[in-house]
C-alpha atoms as a PDB file:
ATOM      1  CA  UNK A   1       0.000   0.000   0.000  1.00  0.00           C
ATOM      2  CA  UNK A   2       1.417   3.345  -1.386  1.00  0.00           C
ATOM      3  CA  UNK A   3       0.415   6.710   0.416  1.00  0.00           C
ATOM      4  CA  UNK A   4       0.245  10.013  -1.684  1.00  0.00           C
ATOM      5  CA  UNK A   5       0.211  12.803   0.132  1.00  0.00           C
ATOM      6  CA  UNK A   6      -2.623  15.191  -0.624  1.00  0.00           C
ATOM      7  CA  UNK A   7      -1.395  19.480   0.594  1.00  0.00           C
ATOM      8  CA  UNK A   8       0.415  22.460   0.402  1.00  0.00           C
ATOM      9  CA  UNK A   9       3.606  22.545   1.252  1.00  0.00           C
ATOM     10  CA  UNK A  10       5.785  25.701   2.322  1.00  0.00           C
ATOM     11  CA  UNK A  11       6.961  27.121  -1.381  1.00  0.00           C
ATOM     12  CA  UNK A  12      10.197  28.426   0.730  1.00  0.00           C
ATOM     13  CA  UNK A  13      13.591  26.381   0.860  1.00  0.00           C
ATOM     14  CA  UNK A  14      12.026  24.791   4.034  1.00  0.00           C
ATOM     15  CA  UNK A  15       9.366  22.852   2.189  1.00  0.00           C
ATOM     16  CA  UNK A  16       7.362  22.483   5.460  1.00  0.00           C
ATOM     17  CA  UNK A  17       4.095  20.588   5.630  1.00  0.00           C
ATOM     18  CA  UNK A  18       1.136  23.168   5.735  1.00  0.00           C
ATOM     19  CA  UNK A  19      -2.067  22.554   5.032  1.00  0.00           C
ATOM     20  CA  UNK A  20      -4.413  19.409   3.855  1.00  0.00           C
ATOM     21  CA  UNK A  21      -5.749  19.924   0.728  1.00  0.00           C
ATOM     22  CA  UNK A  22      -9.570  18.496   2.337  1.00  0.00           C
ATOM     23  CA  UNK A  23      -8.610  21.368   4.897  1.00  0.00           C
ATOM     24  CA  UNK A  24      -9.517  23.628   1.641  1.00  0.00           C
ATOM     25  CA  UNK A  25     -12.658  25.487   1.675  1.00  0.00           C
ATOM     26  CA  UNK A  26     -14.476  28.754  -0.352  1.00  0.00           C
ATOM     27  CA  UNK A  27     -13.910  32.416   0.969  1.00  0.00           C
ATOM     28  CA  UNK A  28     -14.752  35.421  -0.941  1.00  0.00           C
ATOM     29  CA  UNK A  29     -11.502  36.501  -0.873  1.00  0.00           C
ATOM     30  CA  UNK A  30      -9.170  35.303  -3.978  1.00  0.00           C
ATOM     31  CA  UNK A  31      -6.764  33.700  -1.426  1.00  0.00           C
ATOM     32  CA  UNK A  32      -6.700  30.121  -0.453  1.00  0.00           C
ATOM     33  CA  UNK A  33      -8.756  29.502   2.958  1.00  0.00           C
ATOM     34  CA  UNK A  34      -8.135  26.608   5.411  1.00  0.00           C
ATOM     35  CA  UNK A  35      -9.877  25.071   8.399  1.00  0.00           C
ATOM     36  CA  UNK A  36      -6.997  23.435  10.042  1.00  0.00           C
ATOM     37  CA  UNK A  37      -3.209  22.923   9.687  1.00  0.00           C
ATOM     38  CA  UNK A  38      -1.106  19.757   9.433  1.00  0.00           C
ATOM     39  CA  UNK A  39       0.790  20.770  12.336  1.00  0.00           C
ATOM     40  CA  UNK A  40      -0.314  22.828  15.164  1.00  0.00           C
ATOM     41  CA  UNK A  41       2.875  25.160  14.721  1.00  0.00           C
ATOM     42  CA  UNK A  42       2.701  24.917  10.994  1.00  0.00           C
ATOM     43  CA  UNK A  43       2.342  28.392  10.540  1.00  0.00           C
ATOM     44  CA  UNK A  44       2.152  31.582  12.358  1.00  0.00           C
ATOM     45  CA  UNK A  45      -1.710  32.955  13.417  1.00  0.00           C
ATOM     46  CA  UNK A  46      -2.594  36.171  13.914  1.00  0.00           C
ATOM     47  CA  UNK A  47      -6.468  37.730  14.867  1.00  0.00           C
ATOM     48  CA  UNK A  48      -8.081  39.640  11.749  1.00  0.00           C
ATOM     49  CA  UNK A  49     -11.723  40.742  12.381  1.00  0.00           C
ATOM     50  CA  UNK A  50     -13.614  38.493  14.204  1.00  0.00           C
ATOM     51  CA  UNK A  51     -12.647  35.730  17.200  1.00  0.00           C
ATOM     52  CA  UNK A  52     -13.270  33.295  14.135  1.00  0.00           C
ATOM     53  CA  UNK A  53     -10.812  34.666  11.489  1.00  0.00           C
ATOM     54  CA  UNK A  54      -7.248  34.139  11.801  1.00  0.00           C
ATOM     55  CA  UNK A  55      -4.490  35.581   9.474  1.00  0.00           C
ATOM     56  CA  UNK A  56      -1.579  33.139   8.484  1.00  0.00           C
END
């Protein structure tokens, strides 16, 4: 049994795991939007707006 792994991955040297591509949902905005992360210190989070909205 092969595994292919399905996400986005840091375009940076570091090539870090970032997001799930089933993680993937529609915004409004033109930029990618994600539920969750692969790894809880993936990226960076910062509040934007509401309690709900984080900027990564």
């Amino acid at each position: 049994m092969s595994f292919c792994f399905s996400g986005y991955l840091c375009s940076c040297e570091c090539g870090n795991d970032l997001f799930f591509s089933s993680s993937k949902f529609q915004h409004p905005s033109l930029l990618p939007s994600f539920s969750e992360t692969i790894h809880k210190d993936s990226v960076s989070r910062h509040p934007e707006g509401s309690v709900w909205e984080w900027k990564v």
